[in-house]
PDB file of N, CA and C in Angstrom:
ATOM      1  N   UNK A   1     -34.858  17.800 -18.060  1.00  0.00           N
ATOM      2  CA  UNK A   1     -34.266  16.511 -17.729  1.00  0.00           C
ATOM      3  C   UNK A   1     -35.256  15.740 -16.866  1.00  0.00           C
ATOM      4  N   UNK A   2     -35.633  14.514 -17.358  1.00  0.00           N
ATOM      5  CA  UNK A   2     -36.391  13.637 -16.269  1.00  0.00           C
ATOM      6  C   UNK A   2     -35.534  12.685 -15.257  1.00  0.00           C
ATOM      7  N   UNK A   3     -35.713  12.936 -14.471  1.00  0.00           N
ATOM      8  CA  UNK A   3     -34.985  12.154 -13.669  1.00  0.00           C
ATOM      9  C   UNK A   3     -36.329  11.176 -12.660  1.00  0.00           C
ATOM     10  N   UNK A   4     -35.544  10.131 -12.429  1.00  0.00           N
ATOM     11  CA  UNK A   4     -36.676   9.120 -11.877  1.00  0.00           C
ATOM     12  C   UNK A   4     -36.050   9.073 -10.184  1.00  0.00           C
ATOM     13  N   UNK A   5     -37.059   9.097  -9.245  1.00  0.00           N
ATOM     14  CA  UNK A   5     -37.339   9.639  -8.047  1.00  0.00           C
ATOM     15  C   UNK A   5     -35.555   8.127  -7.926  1.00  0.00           C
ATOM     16  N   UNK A   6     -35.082   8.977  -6.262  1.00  0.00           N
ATOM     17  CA  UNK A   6     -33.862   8.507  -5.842  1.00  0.00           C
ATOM     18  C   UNK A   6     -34.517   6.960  -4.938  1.00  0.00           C
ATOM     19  N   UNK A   7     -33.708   5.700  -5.125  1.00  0.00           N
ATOM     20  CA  UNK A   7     -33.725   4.921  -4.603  1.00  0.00           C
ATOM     21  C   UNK A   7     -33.731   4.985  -3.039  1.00  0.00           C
ATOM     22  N   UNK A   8     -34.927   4.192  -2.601  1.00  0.00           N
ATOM     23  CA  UNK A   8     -34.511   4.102  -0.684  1.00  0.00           C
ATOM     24  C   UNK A   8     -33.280   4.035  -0.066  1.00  0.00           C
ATOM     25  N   UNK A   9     -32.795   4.440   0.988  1.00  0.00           N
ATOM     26  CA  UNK A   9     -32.041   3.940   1.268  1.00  0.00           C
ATOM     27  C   UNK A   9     -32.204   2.733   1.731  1.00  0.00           C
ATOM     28  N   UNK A  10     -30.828   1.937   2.215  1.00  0.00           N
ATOM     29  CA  UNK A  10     -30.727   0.511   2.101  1.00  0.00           C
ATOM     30  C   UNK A  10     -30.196   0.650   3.673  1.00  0.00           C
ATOM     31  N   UNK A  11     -31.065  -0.343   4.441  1.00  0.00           N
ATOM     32  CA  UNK A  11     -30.029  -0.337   5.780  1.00  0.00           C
ATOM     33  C   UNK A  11     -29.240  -1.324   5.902  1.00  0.00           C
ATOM     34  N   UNK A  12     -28.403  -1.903   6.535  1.00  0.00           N
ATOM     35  CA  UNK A  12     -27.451  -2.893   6.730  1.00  0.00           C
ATOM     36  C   UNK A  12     -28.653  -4.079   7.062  1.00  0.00           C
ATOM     37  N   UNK A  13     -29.782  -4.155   7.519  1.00  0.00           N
ATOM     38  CA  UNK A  13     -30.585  -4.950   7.909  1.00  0.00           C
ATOM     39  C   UNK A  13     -30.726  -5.830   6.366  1.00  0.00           C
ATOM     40  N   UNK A  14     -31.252  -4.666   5.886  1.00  0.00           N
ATOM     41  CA  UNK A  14     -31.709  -5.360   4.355  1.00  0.00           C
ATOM     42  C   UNK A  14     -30.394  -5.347   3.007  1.00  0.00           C
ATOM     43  N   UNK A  15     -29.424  -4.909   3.605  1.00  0.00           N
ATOM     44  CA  UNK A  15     -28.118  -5.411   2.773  1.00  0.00           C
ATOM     45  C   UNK A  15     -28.185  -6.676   3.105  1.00  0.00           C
ATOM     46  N   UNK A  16     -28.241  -7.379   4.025  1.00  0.00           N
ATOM     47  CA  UNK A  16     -27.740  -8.457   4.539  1.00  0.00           C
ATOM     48  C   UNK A  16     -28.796  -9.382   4.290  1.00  0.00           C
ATOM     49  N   UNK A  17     -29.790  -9.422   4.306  1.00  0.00           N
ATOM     50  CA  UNK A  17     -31.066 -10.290   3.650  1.00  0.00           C
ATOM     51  C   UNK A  17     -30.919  -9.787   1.660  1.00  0.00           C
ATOM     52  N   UNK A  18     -30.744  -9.263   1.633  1.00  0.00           N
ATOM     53  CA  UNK A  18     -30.646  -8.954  -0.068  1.00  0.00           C
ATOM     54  C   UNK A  18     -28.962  -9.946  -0.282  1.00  0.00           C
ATOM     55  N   UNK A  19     -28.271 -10.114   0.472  1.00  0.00           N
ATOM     56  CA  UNK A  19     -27.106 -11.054   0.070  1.00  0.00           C
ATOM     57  C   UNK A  19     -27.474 -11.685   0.494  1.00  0.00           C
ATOM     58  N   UNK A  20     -28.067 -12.317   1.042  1.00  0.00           N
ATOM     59  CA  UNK A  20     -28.442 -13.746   1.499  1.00  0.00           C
ATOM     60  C   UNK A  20     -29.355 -14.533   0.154  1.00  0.00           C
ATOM     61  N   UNK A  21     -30.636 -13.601  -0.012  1.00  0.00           N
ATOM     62  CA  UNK A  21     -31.331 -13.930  -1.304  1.00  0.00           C
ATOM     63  C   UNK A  21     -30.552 -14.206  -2.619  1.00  0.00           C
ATOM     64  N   UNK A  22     -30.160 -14.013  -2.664  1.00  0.00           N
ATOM     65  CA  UNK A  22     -28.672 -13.731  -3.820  1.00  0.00           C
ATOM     66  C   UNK A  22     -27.961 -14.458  -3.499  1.00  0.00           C
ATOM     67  N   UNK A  23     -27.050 -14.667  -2.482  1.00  0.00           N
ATOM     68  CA  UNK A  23     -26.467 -16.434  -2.770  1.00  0.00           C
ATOM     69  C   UNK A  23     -27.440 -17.291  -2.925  1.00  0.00           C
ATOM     70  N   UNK A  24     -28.191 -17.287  -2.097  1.00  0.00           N
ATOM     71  CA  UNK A  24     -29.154 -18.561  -2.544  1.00  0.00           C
ATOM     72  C   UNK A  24     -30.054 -18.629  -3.375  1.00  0.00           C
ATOM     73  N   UNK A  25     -30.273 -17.487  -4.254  1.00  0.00           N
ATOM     74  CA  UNK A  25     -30.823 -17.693  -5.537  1.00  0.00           C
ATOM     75  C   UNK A  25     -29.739 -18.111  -7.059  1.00  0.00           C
ATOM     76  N   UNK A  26     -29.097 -17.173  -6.825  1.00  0.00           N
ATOM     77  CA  UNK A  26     -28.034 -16.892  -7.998  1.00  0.00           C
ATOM     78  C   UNK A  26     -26.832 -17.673  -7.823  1.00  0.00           C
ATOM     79  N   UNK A  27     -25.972 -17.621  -6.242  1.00  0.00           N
ATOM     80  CA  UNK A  27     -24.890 -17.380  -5.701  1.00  0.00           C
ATOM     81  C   UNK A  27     -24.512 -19.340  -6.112  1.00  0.00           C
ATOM     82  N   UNK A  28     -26.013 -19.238  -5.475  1.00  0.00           N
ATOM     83  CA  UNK A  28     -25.839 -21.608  -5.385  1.00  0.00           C
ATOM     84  C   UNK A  28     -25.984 -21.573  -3.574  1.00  0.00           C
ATOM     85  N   UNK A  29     -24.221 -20.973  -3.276  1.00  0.00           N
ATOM     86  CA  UNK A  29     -24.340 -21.157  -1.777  1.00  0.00           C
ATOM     87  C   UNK A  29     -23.183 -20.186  -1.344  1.00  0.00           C
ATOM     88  N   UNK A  30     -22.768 -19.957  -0.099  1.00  0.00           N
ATOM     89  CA  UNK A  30     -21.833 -19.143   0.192  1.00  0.00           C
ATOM     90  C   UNK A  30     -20.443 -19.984   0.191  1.00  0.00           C
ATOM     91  N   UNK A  31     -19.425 -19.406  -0.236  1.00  0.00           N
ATOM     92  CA  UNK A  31     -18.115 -19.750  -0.010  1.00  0.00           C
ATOM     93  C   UNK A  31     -17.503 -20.489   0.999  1.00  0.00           C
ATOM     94  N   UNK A  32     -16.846 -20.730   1.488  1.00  0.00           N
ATOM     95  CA  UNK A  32     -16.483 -21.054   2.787  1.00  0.00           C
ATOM     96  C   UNK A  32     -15.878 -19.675   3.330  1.00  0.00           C
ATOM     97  N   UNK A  33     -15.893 -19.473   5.016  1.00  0.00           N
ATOM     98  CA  UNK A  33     -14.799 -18.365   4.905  1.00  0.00           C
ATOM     99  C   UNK A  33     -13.942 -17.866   4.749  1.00  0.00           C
ATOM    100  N   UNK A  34     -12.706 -19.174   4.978  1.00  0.00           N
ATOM    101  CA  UNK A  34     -11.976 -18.945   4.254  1.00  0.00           C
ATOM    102  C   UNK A  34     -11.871 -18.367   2.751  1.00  0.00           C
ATOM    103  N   UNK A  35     -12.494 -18.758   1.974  1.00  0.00           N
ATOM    104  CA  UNK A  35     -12.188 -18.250   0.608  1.00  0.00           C
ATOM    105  C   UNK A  35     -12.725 -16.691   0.750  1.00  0.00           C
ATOM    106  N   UNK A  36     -13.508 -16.263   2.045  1.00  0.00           N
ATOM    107  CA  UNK A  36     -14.566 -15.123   1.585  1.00  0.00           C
ATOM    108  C   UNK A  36     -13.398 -14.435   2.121  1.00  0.00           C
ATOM    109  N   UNK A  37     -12.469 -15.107   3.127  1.00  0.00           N
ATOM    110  CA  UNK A  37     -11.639 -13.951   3.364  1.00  0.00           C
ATOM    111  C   UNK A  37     -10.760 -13.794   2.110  1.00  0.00           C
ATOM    112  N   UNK A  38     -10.413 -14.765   1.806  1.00  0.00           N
ATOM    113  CA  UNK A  38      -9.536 -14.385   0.577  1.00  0.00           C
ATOM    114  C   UNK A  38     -10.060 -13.554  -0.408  1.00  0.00           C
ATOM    115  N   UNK A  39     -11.184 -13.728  -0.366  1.00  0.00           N
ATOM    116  CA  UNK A  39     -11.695 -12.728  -1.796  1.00  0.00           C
ATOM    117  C   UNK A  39     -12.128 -11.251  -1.114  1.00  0.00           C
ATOM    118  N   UNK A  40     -11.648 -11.411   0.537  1.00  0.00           N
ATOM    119  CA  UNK A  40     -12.129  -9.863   0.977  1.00  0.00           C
ATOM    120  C   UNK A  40     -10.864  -9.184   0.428  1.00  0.00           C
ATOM    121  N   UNK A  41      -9.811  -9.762   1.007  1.00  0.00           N
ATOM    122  CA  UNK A  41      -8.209  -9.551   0.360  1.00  0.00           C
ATOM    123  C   UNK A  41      -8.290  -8.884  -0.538  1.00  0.00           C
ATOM    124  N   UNK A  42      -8.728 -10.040  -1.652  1.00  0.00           N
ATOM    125  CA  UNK A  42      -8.296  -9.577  -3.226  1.00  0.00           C
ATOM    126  C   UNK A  42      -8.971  -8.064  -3.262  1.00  0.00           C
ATOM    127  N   UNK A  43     -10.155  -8.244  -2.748  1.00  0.00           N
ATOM    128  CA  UNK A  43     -10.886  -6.725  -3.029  1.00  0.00           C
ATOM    129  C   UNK A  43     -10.616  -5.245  -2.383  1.00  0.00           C
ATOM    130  N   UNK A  44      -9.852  -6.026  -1.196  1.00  0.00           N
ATOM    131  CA  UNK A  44      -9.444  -4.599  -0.506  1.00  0.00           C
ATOM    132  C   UNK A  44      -8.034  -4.237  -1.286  1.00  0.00           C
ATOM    133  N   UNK A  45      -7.284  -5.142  -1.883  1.00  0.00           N
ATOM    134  CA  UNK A  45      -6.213  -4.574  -2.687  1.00  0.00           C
ATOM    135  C   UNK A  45      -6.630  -3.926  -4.113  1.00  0.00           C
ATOM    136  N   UNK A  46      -7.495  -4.556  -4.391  1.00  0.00           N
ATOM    137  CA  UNK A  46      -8.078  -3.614  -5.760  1.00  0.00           C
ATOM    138  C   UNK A  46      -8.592  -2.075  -5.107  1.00  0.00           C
ATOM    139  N   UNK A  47      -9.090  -2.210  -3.950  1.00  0.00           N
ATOM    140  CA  UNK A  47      -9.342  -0.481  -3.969  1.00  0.00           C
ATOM    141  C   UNK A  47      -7.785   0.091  -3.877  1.00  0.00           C
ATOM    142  N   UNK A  48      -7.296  -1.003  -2.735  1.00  0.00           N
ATOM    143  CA  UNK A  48      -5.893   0.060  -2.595  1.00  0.00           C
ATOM    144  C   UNK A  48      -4.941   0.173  -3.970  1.00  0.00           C
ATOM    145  N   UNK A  49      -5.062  -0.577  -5.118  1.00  0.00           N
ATOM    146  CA  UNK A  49      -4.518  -0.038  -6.245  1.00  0.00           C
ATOM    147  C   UNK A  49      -5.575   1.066  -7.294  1.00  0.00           C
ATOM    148  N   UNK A  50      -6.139   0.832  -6.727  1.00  0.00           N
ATOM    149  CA  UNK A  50      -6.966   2.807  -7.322  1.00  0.00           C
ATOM    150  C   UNK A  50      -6.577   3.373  -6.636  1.00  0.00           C
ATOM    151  N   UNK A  51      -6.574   3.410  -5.151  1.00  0.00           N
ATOM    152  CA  UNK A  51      -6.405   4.729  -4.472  1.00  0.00           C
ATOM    153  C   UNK A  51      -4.580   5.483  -4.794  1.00  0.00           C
ATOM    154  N   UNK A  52      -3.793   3.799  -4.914  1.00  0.00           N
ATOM    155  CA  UNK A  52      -2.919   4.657  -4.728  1.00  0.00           C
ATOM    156  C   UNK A  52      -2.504   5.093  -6.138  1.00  0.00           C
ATOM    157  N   UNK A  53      -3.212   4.744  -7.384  1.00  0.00           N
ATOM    158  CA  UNK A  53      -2.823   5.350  -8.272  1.00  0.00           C
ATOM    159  C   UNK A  53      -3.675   6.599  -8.654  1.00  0.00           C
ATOM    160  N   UNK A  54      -4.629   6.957  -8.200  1.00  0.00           N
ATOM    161  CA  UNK A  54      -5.601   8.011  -8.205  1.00  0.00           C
ATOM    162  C   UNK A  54      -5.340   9.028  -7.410  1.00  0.00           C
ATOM    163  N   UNK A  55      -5.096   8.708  -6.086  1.00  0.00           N
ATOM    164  CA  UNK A  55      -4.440   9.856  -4.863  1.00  0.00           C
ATOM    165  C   UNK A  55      -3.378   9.730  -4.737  1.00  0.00           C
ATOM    166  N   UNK A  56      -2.494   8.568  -4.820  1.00  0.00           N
ATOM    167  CA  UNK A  56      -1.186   8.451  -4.282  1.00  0.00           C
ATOM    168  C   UNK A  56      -0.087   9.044  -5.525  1.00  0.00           C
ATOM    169  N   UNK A  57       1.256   8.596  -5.377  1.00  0.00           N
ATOM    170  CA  UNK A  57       2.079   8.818  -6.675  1.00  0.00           C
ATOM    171  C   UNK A  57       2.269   7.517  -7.803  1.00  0.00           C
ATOM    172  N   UNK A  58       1.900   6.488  -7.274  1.00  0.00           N
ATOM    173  CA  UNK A  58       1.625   5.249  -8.341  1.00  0.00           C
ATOM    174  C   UNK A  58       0.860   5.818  -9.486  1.00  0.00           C
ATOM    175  N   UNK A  59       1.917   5.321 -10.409  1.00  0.00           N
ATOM    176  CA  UNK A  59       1.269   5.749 -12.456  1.00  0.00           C
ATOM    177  C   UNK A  59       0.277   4.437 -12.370  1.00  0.00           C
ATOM    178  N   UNK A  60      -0.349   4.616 -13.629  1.00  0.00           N
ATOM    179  CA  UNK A  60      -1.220   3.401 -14.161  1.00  0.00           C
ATOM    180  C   UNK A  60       0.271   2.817 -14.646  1.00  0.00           C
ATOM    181  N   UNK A  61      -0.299   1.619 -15.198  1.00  0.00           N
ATOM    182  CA  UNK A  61       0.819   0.541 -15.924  1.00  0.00           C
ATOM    183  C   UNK A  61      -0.412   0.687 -17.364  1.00  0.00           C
ATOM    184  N   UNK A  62       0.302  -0.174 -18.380  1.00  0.00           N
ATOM    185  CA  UNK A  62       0.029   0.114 -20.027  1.00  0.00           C
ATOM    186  C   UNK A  62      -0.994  -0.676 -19.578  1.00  0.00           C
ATOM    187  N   UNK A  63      -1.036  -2.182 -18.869  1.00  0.00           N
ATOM    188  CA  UNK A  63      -1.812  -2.665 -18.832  1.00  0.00           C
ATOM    189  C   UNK A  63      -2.876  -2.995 -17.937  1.00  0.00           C
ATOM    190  N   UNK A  64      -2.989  -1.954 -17.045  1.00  0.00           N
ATOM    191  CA  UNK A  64      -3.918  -1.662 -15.769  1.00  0.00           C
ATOM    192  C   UNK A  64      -5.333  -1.271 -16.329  1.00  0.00           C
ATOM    193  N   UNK A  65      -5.971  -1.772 -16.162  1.00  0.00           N
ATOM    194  CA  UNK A  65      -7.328  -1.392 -15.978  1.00  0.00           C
ATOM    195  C   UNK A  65      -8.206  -0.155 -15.026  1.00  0.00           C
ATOM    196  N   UNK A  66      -8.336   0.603 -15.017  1.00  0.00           N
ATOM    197  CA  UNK A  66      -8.281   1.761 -14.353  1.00  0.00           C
ATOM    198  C   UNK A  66      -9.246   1.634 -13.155  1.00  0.00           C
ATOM    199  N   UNK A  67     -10.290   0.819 -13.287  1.00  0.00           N
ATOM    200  CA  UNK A  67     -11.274   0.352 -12.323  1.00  0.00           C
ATOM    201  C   UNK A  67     -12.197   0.930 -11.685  1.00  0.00           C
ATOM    202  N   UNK A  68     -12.971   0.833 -11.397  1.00  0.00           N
ATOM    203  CA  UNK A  68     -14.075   2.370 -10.589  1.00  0.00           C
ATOM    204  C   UNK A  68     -13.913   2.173  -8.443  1.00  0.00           C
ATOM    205  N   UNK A  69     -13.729   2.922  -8.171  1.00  0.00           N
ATOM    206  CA  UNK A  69     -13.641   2.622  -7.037  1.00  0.00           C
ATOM    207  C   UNK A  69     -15.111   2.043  -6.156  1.00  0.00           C
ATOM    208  N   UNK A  70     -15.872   2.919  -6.794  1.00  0.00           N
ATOM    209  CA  UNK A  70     -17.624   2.650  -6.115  1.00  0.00           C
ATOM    210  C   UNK A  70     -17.329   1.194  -5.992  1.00  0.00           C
ATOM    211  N   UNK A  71     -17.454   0.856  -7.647  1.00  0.00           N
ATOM    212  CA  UNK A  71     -17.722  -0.816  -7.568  1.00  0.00           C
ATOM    213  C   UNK A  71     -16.609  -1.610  -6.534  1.00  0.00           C
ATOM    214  N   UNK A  72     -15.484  -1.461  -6.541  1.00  0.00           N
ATOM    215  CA  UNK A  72     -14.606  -1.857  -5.917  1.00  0.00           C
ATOM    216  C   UNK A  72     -15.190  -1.890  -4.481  1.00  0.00           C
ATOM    217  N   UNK A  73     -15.481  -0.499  -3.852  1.00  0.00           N
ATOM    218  CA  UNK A  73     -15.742  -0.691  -2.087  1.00  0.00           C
ATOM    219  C   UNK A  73     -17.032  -1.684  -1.927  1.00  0.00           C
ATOM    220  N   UNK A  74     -17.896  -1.851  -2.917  1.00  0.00           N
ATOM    221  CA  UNK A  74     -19.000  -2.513  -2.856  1.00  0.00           C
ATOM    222  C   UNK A  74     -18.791  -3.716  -2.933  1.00  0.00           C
ATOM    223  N   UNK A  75     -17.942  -3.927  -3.860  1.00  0.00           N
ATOM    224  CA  UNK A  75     -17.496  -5.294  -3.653  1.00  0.00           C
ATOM    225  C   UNK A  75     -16.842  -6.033  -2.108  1.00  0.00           C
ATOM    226  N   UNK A  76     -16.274  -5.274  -1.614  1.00  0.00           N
ATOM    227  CA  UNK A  76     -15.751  -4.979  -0.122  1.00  0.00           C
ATOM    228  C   UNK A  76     -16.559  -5.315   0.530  1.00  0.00           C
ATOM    229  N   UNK A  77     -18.036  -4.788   0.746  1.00  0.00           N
ATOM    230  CA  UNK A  77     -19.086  -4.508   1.116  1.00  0.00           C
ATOM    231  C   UNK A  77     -19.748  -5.814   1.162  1.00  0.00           C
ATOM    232  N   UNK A  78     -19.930  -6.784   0.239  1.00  0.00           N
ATOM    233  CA  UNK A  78     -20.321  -7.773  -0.408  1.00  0.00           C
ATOM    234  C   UNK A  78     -19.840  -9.219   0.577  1.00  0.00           C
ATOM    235  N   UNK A  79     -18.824  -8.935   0.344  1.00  0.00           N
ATOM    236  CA  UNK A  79     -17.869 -10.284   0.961  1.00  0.00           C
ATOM    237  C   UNK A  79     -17.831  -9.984   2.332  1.00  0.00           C
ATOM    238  N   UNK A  80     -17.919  -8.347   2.415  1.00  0.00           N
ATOM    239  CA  UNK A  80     -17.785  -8.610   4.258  1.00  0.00           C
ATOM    240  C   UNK A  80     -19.433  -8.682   5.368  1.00  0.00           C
ATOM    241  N   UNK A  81     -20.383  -8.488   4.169  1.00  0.00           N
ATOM    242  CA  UNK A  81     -22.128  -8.674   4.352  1.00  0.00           C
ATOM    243  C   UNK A  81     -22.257 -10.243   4.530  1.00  0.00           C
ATOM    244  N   UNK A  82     -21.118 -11.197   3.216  1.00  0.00           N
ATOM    245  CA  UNK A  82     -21.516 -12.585   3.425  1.00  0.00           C
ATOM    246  C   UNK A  82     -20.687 -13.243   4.524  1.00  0.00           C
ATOM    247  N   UNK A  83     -19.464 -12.700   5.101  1.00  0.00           N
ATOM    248  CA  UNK A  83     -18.818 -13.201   5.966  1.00  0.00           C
ATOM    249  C   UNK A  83     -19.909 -13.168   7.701  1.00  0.00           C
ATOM    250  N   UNK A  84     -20.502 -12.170   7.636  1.00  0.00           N
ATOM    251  CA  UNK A  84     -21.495 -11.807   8.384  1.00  0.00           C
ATOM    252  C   UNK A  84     -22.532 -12.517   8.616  1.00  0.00           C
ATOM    253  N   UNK A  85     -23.089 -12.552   7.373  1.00  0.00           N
ATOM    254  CA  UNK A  85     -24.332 -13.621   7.297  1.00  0.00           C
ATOM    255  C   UNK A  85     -23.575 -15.054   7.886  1.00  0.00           C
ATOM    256  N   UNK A  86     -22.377 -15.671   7.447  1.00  0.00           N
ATOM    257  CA  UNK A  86     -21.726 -16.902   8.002  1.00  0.00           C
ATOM    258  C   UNK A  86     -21.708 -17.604   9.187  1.00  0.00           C
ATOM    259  N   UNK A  87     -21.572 -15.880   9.980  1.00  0.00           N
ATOM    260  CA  UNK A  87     -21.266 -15.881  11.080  1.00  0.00           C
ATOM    261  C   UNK A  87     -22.058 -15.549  11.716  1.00  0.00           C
ATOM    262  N   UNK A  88     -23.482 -15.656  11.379  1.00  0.00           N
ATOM    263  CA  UNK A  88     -24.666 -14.798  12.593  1.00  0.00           C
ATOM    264  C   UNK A  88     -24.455 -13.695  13.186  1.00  0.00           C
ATOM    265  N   UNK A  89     -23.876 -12.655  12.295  1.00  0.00           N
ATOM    266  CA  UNK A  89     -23.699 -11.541  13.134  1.00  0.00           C
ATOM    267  C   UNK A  89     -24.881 -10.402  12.658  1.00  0.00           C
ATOM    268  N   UNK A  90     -25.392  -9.219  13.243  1.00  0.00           N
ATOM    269  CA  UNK A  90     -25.913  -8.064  13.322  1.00  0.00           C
ATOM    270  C   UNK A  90     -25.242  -7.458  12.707  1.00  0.00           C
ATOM    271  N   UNK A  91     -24.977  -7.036  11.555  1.00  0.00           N
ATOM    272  CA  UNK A  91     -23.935  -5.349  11.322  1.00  0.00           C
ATOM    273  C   UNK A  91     -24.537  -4.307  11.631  1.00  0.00           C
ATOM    274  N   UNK A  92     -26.147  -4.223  11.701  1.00  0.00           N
ATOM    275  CA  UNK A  92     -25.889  -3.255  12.573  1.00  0.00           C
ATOM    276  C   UNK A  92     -25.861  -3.222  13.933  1.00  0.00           C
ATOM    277  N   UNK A  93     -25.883  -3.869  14.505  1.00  0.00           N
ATOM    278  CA  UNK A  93     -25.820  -3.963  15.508  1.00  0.00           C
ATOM    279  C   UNK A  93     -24.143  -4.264  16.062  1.00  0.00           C
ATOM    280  N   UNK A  94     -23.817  -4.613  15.629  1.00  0.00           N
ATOM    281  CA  UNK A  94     -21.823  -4.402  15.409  1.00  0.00           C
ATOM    282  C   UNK A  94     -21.340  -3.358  15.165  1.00  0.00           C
ATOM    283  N   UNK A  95     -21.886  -2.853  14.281  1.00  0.00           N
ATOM    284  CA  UNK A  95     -21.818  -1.239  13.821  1.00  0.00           C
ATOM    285  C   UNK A  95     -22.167   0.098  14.947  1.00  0.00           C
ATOM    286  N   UNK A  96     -23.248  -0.181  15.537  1.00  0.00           N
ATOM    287  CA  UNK A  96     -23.425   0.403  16.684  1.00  0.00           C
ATOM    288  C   UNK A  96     -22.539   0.586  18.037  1.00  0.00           C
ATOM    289  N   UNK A  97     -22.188  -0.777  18.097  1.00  0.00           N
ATOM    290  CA  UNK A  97     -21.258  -1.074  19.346  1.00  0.00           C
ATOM    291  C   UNK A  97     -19.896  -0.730  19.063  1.00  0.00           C
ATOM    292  N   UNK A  98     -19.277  -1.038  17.711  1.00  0.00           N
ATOM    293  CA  UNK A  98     -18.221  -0.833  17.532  1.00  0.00           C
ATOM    294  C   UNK A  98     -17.689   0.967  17.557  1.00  0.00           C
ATOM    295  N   UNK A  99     -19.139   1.850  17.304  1.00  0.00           N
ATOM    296  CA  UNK A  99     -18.982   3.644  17.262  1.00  0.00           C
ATOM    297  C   UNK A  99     -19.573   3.892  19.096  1.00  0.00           C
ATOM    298  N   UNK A 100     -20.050   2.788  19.507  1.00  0.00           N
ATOM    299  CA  UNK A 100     -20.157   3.295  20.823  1.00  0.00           C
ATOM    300  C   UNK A 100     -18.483   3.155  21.834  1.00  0.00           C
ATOM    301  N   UNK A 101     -17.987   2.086  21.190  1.00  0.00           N
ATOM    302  CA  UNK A 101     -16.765   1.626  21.399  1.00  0.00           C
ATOM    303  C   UNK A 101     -15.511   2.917  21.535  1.00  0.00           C
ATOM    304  N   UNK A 102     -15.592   2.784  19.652  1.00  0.00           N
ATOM    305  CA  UNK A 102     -14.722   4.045  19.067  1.00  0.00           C
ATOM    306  C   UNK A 102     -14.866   5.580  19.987  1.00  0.00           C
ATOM    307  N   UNK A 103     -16.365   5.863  20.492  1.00  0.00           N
ATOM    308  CA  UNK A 103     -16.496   7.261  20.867  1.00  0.00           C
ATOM    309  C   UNK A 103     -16.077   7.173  22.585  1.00  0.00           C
ATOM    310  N   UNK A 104     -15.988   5.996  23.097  1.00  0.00           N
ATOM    311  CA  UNK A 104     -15.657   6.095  24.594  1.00  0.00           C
ATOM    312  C   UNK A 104     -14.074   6.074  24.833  1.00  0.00           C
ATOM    313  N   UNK A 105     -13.705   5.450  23.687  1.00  0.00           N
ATOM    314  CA  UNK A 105     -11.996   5.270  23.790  1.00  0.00           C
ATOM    315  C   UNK A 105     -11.045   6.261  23.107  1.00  0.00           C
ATOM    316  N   UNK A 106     -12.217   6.984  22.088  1.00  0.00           N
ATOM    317  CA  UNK A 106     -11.164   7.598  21.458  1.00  0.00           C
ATOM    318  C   UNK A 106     -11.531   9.432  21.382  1.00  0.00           C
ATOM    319  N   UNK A 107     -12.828   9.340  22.654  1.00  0.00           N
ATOM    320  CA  UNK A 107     -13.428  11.090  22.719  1.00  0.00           C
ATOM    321  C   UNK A 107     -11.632  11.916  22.310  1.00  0.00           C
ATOM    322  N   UNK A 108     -11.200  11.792  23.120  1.00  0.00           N
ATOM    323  CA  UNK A 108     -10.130  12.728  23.016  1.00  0.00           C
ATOM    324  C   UNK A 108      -8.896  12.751  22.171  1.00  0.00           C
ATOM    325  N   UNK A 109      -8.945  11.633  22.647  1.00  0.00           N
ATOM    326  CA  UNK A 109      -7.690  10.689  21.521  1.00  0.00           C
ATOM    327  C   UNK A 109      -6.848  11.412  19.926  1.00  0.00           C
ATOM    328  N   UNK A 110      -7.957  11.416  19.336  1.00  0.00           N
ATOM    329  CA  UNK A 110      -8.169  12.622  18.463  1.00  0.00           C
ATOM    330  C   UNK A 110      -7.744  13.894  18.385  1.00  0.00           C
ATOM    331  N   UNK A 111      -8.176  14.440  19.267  1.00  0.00           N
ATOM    332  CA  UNK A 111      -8.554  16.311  19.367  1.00  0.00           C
ATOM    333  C   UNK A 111      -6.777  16.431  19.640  1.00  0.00           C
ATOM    334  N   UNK A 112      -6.326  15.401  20.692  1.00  0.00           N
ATOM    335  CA  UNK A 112      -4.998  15.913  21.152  1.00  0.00           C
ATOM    336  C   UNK A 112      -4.113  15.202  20.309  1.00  0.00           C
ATOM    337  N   UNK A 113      -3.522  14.736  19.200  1.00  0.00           N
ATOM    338  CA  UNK A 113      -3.254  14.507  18.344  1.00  0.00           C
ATOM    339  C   UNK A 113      -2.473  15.553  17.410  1.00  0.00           C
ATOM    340  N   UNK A 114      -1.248  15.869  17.721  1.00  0.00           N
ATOM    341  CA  UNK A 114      -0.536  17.051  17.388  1.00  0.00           C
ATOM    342  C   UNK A 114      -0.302  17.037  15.566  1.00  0.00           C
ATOM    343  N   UNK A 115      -0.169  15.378  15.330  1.00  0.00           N
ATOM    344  CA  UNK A 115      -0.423  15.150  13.634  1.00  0.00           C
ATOM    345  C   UNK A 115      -1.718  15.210  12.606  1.00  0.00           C
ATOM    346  N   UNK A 116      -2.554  15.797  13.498  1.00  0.00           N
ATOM    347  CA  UNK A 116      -4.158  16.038  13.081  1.00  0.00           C
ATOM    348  C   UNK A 116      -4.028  17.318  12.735  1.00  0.00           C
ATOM    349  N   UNK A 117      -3.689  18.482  13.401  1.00  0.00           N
ATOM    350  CA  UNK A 117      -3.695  20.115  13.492  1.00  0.00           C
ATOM    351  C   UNK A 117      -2.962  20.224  12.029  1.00  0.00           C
ATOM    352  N   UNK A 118      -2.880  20.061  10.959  1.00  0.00           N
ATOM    353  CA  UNK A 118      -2.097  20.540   9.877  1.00  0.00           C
ATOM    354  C   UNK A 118      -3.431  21.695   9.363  1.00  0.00           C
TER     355      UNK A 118
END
């Protein structure tokens, strides 16, 4: 089997300049935010109708489309990279603060959590 060497990884630095290039090559221009929130919406309900028909007890319907989840969170990914770019923000650098955040408030939080131990 040939397989062709694995893609770099991608940091949030260059997610966020690779959507930027892309609206403004392809895109035209970015949304307003409003709409980006709306279309974060739409996309976070498309994962949550895979998940819950994939993990949860929700059947497919005759006429459901079964959908891939990858593409779905990426899409997620997408709208919440351009809401970012909108807004002059760092993700990673948001990303950082927000797990420096998470680990000071929630060291224990966790561990003692009697609905965690199953």
């Amino acid at each position: 089997m040939n397989r062709s060497p694995a893609p770099s990884a991608l940091t949030l630095r260059q997610a966020q300049d690779d959507v930027d290039r892309w609206i403004q090559t392809i895109g035209v221009r970015y949304f307003s935010e409003l709409t980006n929130l709306a279309q974060l919406v739409e996309e976070v309900g498309e994962v949550a109708r895979i998940l819950s028909r994939t993990r949860g007890e929700q059947s497919y319907k005759s006429t459901d489309e079964p959908g891939e989840l990858a593409d779905e969170l990426a899409d997620v990914l997408f709208v919440t990279i351009c809401l970012a770019n909108q807004s002059g923000i760092d993700l990673t650098e948001a990303l950082r603060a927000n797990l420096e955040k998470k680990t000071s408030r929630d060291k224990d939080r966790h561990r003692n959590n009697e609905k965690l131990r199953e």
